[in-house]
PDB file of N, CA and C in Angstrom:
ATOM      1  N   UNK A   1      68.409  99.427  62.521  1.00  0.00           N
ATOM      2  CA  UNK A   1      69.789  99.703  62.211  1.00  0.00           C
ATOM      3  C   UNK A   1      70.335  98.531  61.409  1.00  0.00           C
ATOM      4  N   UNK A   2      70.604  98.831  60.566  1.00  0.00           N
ATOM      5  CA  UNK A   2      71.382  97.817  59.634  1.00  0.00           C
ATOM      6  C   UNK A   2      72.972  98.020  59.339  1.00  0.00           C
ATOM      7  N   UNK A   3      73.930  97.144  59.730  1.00  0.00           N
ATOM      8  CA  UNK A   3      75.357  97.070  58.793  1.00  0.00           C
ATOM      9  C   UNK A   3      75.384  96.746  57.611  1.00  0.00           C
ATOM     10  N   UNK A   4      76.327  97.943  57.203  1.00  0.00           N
ATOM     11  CA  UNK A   4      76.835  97.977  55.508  1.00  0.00           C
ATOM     12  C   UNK A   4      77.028  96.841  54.945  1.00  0.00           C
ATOM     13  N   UNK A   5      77.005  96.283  54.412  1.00  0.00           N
ATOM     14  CA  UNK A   5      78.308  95.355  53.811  1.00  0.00           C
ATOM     15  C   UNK A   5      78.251  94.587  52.728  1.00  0.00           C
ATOM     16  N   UNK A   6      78.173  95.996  52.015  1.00  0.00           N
ATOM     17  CA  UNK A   6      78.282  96.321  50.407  1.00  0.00           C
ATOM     18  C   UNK A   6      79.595  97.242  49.693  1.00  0.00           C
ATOM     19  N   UNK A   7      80.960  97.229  51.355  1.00  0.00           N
ATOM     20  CA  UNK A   7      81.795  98.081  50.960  1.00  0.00           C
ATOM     21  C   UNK A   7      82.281  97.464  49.495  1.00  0.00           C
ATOM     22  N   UNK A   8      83.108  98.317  48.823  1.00  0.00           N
ATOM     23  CA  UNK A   8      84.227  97.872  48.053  1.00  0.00           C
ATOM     24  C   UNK A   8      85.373  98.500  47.809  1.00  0.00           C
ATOM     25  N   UNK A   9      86.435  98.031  47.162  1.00  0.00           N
ATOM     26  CA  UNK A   9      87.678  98.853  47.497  1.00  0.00           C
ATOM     27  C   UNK A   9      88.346  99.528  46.087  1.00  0.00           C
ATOM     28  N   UNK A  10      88.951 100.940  45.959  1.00  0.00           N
ATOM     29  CA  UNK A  10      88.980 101.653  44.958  1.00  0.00           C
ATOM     30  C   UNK A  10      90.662 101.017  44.146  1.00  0.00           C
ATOM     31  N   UNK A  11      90.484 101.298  43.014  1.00  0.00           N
ATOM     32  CA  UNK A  11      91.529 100.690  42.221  1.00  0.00           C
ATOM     33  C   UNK A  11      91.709 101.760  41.189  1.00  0.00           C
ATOM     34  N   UNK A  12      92.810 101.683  40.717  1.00  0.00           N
ATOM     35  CA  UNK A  12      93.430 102.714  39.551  1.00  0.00           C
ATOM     36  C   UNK A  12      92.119 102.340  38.220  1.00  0.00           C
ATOM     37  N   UNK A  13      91.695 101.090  38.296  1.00  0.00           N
ATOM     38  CA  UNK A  13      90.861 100.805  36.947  1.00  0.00           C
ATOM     39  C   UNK A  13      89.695 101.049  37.189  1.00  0.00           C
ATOM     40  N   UNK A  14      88.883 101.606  38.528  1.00  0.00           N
ATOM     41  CA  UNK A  14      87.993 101.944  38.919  1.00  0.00           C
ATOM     42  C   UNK A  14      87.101 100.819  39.314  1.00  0.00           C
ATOM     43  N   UNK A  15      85.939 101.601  40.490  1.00  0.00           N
ATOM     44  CA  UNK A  15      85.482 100.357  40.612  1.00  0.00           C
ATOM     45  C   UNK A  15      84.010 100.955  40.355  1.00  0.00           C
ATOM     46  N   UNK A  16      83.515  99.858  40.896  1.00  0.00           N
ATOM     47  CA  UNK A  16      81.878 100.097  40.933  1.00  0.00           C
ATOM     48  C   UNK A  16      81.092  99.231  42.336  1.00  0.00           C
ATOM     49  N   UNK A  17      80.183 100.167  42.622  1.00  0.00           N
ATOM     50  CA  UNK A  17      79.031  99.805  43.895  1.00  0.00           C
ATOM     51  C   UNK A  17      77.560 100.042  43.226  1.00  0.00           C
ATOM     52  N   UNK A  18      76.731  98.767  43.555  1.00  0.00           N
ATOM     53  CA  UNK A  18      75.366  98.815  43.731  1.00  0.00           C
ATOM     54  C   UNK A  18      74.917  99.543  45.128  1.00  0.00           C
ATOM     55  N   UNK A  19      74.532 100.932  44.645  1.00  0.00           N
ATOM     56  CA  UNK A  19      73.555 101.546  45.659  1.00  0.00           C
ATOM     57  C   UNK A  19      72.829 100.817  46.369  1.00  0.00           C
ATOM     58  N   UNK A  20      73.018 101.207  47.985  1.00  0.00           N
ATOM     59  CA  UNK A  20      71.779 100.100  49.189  1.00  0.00           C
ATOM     60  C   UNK A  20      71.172 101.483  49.280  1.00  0.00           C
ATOM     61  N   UNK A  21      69.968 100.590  49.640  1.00  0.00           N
ATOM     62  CA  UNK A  21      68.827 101.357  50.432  1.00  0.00           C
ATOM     63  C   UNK A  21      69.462 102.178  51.816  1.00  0.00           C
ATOM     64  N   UNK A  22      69.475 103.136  52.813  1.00  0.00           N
ATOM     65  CA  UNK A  22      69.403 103.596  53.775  1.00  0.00           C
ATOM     66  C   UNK A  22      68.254 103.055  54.860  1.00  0.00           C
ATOM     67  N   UNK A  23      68.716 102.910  56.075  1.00  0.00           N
ATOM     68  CA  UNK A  23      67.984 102.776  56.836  1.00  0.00           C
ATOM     69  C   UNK A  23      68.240 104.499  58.513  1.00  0.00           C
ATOM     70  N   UNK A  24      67.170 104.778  59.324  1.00  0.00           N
ATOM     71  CA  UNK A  24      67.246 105.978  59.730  1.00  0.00           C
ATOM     72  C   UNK A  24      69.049 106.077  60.301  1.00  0.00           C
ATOM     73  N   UNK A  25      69.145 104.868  60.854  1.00  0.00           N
ATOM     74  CA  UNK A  25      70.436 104.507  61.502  1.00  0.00           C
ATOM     75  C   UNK A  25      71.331 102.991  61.097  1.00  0.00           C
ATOM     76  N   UNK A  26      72.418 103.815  59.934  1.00  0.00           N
ATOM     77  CA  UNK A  26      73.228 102.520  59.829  1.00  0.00           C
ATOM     78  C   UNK A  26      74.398 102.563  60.417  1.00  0.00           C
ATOM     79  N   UNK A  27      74.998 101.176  60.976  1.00  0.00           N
ATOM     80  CA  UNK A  27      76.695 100.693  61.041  1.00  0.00           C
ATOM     81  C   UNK A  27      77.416 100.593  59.982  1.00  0.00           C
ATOM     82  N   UNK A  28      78.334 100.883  59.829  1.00  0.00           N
ATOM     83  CA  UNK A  28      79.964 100.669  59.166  1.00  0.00           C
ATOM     84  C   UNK A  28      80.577  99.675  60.353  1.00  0.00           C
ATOM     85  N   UNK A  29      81.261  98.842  59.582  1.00  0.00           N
ATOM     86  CA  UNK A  29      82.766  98.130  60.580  1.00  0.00           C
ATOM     87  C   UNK A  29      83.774  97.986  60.221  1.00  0.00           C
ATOM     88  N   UNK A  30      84.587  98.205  61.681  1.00  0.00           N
ATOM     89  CA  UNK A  30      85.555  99.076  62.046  1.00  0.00           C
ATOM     90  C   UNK A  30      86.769  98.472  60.774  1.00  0.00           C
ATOM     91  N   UNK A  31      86.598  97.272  60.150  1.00  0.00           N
ATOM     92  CA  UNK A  31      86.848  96.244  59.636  1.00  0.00           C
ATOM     93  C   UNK A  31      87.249  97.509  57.853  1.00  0.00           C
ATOM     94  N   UNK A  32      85.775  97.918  57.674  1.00  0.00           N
ATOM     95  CA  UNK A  32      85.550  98.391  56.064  1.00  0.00           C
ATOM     96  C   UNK A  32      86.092  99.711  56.504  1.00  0.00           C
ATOM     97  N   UNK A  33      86.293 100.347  57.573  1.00  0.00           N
ATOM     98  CA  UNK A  33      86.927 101.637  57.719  1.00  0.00           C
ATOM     99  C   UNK A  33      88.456 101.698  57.746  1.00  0.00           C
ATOM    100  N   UNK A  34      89.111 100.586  58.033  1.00  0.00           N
ATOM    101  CA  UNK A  34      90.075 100.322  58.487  1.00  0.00           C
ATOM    102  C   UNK A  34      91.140 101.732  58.919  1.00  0.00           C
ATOM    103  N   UNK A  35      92.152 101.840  58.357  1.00  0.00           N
ATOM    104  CA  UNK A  35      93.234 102.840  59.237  1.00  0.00           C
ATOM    105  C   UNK A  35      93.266 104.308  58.866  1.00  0.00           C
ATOM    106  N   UNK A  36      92.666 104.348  57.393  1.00  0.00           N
ATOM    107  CA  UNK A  36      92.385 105.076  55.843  1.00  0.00           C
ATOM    108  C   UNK A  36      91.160 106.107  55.944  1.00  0.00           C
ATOM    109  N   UNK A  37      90.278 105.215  56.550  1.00  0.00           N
ATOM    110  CA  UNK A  37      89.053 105.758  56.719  1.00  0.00           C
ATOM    111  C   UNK A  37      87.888 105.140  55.488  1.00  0.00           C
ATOM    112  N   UNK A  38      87.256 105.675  55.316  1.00  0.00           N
ATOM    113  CA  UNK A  38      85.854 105.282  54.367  1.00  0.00           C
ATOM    114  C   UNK A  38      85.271 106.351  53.623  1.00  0.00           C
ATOM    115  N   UNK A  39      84.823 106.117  52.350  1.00  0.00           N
ATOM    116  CA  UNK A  39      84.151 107.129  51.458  1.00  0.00           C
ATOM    117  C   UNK A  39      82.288 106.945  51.757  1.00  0.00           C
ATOM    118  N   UNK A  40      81.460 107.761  52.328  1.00  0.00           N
ATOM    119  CA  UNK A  40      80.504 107.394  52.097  1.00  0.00           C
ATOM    120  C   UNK A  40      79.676 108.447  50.678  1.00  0.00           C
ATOM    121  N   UNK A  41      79.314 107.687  49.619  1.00  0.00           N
ATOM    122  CA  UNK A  41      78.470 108.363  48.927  1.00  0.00           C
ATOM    123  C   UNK A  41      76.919 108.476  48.988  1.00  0.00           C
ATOM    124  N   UNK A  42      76.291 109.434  49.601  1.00  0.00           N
ATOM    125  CA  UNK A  42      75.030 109.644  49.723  1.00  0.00           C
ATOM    126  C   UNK A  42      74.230 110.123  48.613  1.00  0.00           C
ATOM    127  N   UNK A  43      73.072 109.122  48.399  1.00  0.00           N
ATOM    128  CA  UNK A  43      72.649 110.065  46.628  1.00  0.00           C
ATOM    129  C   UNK A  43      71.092 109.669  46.961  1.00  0.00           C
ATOM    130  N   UNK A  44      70.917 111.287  47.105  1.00  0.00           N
ATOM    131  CA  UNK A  44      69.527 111.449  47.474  1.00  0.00           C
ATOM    132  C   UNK A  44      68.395 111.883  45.876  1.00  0.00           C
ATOM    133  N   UNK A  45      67.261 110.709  46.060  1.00  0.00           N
ATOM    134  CA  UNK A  45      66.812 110.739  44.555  1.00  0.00           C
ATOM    135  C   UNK A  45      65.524 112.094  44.830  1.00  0.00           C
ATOM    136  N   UNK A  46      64.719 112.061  45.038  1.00  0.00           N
ATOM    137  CA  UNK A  46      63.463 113.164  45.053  1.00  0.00           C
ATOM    138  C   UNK A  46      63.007 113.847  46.921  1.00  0.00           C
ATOM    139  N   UNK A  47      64.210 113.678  47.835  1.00  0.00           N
ATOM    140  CA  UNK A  47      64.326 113.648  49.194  1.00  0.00           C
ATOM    141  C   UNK A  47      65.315 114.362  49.181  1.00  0.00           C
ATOM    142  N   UNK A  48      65.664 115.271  50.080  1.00  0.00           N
ATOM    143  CA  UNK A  48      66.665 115.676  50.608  1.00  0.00           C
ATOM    144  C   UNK A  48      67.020 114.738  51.602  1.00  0.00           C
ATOM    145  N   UNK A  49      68.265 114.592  52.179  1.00  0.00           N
ATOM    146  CA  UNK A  49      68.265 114.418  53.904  1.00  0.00           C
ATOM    147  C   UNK A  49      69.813 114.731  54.337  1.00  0.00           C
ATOM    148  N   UNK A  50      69.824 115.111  55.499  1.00  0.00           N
ATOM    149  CA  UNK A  50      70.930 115.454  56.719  1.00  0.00           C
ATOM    150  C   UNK A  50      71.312 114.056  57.165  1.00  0.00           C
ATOM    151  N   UNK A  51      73.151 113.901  56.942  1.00  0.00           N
ATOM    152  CA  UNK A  51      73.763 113.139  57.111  1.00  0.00           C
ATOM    153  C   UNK A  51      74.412 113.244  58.363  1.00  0.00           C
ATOM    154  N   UNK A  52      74.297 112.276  59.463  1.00  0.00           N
ATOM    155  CA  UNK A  52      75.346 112.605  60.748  1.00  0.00           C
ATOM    156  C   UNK A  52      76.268 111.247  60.936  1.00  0.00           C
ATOM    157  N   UNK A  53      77.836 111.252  60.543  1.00  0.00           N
ATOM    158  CA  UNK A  53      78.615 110.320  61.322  1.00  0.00           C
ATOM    159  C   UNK A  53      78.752 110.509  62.783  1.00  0.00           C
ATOM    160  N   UNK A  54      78.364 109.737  63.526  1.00  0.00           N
ATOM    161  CA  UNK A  54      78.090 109.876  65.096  1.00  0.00           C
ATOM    162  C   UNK A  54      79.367 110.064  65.770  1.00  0.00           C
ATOM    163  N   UNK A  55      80.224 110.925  66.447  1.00  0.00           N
ATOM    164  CA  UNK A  55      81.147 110.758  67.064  1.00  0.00           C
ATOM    165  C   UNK A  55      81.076 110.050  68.357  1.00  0.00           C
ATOM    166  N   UNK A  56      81.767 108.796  68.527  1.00  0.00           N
ATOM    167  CA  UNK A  56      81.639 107.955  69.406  1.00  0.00           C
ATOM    168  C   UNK A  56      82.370 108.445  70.627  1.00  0.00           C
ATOM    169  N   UNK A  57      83.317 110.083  70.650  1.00  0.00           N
ATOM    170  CA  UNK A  57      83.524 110.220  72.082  1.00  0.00           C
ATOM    171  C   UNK A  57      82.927 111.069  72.469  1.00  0.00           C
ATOM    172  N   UNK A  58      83.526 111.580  73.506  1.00  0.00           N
ATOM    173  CA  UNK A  58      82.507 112.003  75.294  1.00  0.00           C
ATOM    174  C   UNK A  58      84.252 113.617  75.167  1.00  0.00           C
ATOM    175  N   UNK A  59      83.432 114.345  75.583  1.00  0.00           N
ATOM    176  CA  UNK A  59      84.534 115.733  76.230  1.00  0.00           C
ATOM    177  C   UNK A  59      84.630 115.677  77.155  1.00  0.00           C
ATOM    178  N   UNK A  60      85.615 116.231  77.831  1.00  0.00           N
ATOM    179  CA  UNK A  60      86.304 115.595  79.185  1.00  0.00           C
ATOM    180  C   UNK A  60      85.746 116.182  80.434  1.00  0.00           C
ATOM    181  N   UNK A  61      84.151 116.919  80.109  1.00  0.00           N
ATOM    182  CA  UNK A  61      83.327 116.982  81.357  1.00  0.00           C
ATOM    183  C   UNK A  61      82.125 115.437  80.849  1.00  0.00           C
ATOM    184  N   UNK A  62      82.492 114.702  79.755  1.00  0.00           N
ATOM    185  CA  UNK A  62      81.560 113.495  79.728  1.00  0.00           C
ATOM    186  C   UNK A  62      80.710 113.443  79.006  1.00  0.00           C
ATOM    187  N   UNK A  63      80.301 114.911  78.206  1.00  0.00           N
ATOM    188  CA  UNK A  63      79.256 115.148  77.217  1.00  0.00           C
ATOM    189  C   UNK A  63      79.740 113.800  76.150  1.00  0.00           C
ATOM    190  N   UNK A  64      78.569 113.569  75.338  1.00  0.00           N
ATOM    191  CA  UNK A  64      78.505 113.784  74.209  1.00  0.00           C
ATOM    192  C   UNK A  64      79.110 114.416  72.942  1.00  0.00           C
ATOM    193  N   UNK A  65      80.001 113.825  71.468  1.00  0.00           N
ATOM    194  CA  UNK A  65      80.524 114.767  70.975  1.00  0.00           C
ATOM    195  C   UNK A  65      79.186 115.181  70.019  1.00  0.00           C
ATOM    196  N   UNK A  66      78.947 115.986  69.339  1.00  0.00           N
ATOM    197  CA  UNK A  66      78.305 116.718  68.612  1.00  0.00           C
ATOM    198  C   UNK A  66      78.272 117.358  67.264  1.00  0.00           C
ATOM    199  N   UNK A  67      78.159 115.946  66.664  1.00  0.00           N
ATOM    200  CA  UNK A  67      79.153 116.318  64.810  1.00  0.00           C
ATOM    201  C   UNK A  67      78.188 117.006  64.172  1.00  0.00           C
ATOM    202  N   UNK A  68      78.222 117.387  63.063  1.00  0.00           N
ATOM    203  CA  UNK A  68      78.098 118.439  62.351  1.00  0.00           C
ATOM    204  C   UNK A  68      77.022 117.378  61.230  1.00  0.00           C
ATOM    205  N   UNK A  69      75.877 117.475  61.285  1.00  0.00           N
ATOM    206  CA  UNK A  69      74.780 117.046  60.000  1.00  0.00           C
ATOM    207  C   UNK A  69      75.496 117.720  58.570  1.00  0.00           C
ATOM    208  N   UNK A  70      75.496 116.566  57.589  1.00  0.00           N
ATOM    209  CA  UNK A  70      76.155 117.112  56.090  1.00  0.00           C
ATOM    210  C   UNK A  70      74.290 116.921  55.540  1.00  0.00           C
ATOM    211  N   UNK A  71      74.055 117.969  54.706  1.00  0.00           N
ATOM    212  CA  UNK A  71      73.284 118.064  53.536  1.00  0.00           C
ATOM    213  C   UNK A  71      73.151 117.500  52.743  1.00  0.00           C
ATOM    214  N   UNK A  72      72.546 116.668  52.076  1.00  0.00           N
ATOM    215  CA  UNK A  72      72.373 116.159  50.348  1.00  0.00           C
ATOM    216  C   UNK A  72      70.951 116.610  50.122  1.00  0.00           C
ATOM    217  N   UNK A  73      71.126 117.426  49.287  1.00  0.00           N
ATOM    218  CA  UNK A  73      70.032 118.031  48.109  1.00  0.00           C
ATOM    219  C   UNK A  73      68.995 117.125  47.491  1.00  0.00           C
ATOM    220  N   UNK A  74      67.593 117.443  47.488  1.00  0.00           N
ATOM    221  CA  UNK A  74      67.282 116.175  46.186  1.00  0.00           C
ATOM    222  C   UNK A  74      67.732 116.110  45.174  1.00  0.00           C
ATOM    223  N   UNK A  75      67.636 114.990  44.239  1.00  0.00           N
ATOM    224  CA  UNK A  75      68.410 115.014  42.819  1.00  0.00           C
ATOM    225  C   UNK A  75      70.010 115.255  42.472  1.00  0.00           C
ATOM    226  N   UNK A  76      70.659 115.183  43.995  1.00  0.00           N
ATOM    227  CA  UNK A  76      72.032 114.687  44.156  1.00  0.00           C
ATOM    228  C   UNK A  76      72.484 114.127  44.647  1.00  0.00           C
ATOM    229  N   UNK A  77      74.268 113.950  45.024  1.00  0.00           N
ATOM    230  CA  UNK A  77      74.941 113.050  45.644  1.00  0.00           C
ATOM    231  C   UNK A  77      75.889 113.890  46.372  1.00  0.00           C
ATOM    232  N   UNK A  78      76.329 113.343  47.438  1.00  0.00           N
ATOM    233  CA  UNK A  78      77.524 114.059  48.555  1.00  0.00           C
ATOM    234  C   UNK A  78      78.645 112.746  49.146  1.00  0.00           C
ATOM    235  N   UNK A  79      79.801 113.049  48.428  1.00  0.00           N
ATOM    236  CA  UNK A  79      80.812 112.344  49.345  1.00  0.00           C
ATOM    237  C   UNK A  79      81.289 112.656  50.718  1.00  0.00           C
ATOM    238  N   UNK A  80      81.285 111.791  51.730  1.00  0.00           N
ATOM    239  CA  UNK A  80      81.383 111.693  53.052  1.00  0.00           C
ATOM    240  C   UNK A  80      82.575 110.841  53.600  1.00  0.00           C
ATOM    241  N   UNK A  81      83.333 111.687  54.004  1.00  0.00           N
ATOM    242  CA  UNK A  81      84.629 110.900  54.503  1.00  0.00           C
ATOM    243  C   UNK A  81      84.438 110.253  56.348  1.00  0.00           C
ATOM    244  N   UNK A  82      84.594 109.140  56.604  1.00  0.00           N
ATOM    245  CA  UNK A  82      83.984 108.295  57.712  1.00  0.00           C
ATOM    246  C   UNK A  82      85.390 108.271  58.021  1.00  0.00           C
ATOM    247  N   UNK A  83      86.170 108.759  59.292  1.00  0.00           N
ATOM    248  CA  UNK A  83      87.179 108.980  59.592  1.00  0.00           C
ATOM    249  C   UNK A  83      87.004 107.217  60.479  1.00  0.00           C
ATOM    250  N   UNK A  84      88.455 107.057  61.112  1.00  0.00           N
ATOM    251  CA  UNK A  84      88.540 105.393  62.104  1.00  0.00           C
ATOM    252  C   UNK A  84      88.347 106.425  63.084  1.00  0.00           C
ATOM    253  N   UNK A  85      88.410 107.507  63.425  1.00  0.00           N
ATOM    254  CA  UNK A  85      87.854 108.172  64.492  1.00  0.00           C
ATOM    255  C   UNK A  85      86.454 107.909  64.910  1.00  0.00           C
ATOM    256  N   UNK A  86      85.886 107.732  63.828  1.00  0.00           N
ATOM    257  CA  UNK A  86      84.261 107.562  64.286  1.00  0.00           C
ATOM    258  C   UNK A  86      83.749 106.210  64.676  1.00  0.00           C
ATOM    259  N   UNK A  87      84.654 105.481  64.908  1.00  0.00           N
ATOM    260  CA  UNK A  87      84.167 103.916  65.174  1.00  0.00           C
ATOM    261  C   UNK A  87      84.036 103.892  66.731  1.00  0.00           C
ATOM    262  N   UNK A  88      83.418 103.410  67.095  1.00  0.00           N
ATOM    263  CA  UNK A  88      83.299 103.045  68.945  1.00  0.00           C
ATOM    264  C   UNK A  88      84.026 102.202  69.461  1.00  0.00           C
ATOM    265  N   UNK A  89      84.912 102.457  69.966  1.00  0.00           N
ATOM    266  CA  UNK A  89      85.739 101.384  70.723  1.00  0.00           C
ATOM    267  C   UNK A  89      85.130 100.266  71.325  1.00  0.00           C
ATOM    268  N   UNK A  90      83.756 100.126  71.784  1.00  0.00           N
ATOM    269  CA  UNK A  90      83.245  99.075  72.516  1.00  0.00           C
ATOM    270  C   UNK A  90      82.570  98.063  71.309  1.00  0.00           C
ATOM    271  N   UNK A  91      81.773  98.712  69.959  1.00  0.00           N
ATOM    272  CA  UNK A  91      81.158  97.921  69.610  1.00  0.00           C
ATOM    273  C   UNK A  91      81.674  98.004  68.338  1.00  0.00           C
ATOM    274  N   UNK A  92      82.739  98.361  67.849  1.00  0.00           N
ATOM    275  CA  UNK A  92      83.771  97.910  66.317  1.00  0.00           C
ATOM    276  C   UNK A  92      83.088  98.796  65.202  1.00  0.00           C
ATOM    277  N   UNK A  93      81.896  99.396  65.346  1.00  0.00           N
ATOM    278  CA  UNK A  93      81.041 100.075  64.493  1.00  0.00           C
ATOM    279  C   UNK A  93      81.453 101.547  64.945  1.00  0.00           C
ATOM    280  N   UNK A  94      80.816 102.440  63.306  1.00  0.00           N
ATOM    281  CA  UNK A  94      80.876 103.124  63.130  1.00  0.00           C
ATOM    282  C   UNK A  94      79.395 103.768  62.962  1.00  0.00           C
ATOM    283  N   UNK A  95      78.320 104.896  63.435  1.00  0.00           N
ATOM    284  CA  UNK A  95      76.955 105.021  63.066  1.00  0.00           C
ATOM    285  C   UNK A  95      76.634 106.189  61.895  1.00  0.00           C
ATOM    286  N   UNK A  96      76.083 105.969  61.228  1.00  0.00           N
ATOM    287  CA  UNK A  96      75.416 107.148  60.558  1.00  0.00           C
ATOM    288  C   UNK A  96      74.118 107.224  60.921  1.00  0.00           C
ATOM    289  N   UNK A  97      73.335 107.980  61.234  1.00  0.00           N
ATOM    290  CA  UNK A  97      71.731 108.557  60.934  1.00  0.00           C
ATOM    291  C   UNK A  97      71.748 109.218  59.871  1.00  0.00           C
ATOM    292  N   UNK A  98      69.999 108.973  59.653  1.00  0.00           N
ATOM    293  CA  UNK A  98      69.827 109.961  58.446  1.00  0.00           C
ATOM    294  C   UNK A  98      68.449 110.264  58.346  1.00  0.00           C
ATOM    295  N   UNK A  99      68.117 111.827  58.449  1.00  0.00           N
ATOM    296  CA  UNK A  99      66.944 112.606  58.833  1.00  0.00           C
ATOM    297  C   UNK A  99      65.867 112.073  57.967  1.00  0.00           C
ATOM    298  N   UNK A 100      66.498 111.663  56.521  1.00  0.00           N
ATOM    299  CA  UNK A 100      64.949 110.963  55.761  1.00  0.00           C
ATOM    300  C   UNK A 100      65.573 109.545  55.269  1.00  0.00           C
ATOM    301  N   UNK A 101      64.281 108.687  54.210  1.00  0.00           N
ATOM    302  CA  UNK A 101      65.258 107.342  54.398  1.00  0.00           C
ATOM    303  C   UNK A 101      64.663 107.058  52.493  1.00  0.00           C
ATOM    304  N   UNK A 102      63.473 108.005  52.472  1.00  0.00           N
ATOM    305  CA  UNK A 102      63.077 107.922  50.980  1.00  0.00           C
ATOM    306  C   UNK A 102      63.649 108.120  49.843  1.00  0.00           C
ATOM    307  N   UNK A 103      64.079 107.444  49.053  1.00  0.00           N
ATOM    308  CA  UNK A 103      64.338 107.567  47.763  1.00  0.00           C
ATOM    309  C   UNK A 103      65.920 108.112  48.257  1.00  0.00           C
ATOM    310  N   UNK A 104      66.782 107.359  49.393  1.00  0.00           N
ATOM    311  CA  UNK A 104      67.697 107.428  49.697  1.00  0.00           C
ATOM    312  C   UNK A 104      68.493 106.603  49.772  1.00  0.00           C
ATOM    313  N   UNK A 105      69.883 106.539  49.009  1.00  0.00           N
ATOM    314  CA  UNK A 105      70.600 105.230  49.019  1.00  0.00           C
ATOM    315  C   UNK A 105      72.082 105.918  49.337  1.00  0.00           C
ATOM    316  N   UNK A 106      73.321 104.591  49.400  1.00  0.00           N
ATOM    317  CA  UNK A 106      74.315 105.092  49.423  1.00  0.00           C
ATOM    318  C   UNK A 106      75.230 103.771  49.203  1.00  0.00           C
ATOM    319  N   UNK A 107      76.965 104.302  48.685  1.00  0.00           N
ATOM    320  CA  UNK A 107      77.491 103.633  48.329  1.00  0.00           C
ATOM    321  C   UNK A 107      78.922 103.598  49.278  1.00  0.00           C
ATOM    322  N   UNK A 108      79.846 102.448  49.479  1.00  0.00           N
ATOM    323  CA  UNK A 108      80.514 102.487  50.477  1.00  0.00           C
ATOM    324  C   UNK A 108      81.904 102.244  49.991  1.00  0.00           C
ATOM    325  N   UNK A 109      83.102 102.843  50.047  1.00  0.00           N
ATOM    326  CA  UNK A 109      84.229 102.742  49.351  1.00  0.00           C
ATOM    327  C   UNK A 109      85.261 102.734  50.461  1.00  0.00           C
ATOM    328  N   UNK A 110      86.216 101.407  50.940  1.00  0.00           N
ATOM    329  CA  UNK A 110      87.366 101.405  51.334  1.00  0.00           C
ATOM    330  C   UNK A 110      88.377 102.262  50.889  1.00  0.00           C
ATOM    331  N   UNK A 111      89.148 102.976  51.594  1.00  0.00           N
ATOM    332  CA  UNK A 111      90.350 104.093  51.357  1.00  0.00           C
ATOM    333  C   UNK A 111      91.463 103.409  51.483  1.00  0.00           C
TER     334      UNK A 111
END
């Protein structure tokens, strides 16, 4: 598991991010998500893979929440909105998994 921290923050003059590598399970902090939330761009090169922001709560019999895997196609990209909902109250992070890790990168944008 590796933390991001390659965010950057969007401006009327635009900005720009160097694509990171993916690892199966990365952190965001709670820090680069702040109140706004977070853009994640996923850009899958000759791989598909299934994106999951982990919901860090429990339903009020204690489960587990159970978010919804996003898609990226090979030979595209998918924007992913990382709500401050998804951060864990205990450990300031936010998790993504991701079903493949090849020829998979992504870019991280403060809101």
């Amino acid at each position: 598991m590796a933390l991001y921290t390659h965010a950057v923050g969007l401006s009327a003059a635009g900005s720009y991010s160097t694509p990171a590598a993916v690892a199966s399970s990365d952190t965001i902090s709670a820090a680069d998500i702040g109140t706004r939330g977070a853009l994640l761009r996923v850009i899958c090169g000759a791989t598909p893979a299934n994106v999951t922001v982990v919901d860090p709560g429990t339903t009020p019999s204690g489960n587990a929440g159970s978010p919804s895997a996003v898609a990226v196609s090979a030979s595209s990209a998918r924007n992913i909105y990382v709500s401050p909902a998804a951060v864990n109250p205990s450990t300031q992070v936010a998790t993504v998994n991701y079903s493949a890790t090849s020829s998979v990168t992504c870019e991280l944008y403060r809101l």
